[in-house]
Protein backbone atom coordinates (compact mmCIF):
# COMPACT_ATOMS: atom_id res chain seq x y z
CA UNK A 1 -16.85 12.96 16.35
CA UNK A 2 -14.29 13.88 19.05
CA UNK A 3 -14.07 10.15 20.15
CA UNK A 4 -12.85 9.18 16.55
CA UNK A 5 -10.42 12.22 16.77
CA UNK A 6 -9.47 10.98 20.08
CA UNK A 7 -8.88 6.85 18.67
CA UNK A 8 -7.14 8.49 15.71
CA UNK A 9 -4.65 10.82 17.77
CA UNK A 10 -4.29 7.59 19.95
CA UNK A 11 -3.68 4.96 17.18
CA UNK A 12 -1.03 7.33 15.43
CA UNK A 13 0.91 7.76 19.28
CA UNK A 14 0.86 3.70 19.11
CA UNK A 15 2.82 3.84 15.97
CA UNK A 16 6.52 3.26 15.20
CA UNK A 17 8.39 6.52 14.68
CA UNK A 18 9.19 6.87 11.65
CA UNK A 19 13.01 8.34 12.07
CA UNK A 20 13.59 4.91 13.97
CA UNK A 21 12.06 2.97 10.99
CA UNK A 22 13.99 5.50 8.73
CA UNK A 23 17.43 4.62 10.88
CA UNK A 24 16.69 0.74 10.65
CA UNK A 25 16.15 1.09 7.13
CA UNK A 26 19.61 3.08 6.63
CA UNK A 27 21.55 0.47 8.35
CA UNK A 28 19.84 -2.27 6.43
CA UNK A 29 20.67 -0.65 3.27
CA UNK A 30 24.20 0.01 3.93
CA UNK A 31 25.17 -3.33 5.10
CA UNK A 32 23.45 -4.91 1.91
CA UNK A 33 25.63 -2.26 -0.14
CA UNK A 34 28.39 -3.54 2.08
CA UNK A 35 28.39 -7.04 1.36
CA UNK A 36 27.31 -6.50 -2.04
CA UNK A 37 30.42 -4.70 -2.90
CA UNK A 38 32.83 -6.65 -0.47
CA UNK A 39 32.22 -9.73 -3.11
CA UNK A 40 33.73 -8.03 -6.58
CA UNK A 41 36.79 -6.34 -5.04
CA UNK A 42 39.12 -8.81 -7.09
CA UNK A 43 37.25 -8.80 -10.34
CA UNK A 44 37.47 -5.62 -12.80
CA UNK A 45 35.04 -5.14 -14.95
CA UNK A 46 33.21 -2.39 -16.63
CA UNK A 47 29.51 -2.02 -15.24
CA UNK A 48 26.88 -1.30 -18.06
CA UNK A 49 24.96 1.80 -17.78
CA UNK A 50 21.68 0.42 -16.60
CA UNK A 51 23.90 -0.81 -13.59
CA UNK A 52 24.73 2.47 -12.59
CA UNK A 53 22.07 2.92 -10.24
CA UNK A 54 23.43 0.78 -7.89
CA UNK A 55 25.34 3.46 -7.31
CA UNK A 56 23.36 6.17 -5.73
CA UNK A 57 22.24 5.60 -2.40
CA UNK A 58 18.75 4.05 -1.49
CA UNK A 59 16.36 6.38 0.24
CA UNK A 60 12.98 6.61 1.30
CA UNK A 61 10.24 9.51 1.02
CA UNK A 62 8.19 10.52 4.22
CA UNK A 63 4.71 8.61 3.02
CA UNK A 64 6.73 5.11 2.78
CA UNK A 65 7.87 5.53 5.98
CA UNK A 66 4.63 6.38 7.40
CA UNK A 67 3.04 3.33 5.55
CA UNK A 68 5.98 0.95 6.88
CA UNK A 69 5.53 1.65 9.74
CA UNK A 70 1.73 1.54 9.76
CA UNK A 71 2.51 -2.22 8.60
CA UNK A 72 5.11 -2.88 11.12
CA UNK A 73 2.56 -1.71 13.55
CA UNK A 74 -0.40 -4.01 12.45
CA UNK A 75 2.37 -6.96 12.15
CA UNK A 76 3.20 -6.58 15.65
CA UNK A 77 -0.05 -6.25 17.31
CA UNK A 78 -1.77 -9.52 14.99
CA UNK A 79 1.74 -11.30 16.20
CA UNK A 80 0.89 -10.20 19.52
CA UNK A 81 -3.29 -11.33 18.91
CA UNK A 82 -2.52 -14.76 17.89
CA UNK A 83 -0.13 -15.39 20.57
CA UNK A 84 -2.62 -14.36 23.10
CA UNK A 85 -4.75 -17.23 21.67
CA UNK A 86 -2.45 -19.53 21.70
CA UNK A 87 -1.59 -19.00 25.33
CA UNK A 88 -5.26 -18.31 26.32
CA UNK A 89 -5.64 -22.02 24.80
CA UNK A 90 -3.08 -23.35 27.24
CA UNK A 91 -4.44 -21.13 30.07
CA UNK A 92 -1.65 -19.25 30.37
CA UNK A 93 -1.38 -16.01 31.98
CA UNK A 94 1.51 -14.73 29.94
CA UNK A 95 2.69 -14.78 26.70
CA UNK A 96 5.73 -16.77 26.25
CA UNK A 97 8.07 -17.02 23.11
CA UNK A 98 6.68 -20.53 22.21
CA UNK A 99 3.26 -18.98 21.69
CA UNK A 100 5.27 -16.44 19.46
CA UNK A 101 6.91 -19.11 17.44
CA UNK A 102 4.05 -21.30 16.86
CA UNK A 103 2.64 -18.40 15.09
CA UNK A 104 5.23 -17.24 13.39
CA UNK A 105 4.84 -19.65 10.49
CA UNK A 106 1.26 -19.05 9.35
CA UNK A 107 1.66 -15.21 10.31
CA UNK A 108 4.16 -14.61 7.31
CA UNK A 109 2.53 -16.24 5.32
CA UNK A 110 -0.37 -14.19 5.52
CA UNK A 111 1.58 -11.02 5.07
């Protein structure tokens, strides 16, 4: 019981944090709000109530970003898997960016 304790105290120190996923997220937002708004400067027009939530800011509650960056953590290492394979395959010693982007493809697709 202490070993599972022990691969579950490990597996959660391998994770993103979660204020870095929470800052990434922020930026993304804002420069999507950015360029969003940046386009309609010249026209005036009355938005329609169901529009007005574009208005209040985006956030995100402390589960998502645990399970984003649960994701982001499993999409990294099965990037990092397949690559291996690749270059294994090729009898490489290291993993170079061409294994990454042969792998790319088929990995986003699966997610």
């Amino acid at each position: 019981m202490d070993e599972d304790a022990t691969t579950s105290n490990s597996r959660a120190a391998e994770t993103f944090d979660p204020d870095l996923i929470h800052a990434i997220f922020k930026l993304v937002w804002r420069r999507r709000a950015e360029k969003s708004s940046g386009g309609n400067e010249g026209i005036d027009v009355e938005p329609a109530p169901e529009t007005s939530r574009r208005n209040r800011s985006t956030t995100a509650n402390a589960s998502a970003l645990k399970v984003s960056c649960e994701l982001l953590r499993i999409f990294v290492t099965e990037a990092i898997q397949r690559s291996a394979f690749i270059a294994e395959a090729e009898d490489a010693t290291v993993i170079e960016p061409t294994h990454l982007e042969r792998v790319l493809p088929q990995l986003l697709l699966d997610f």
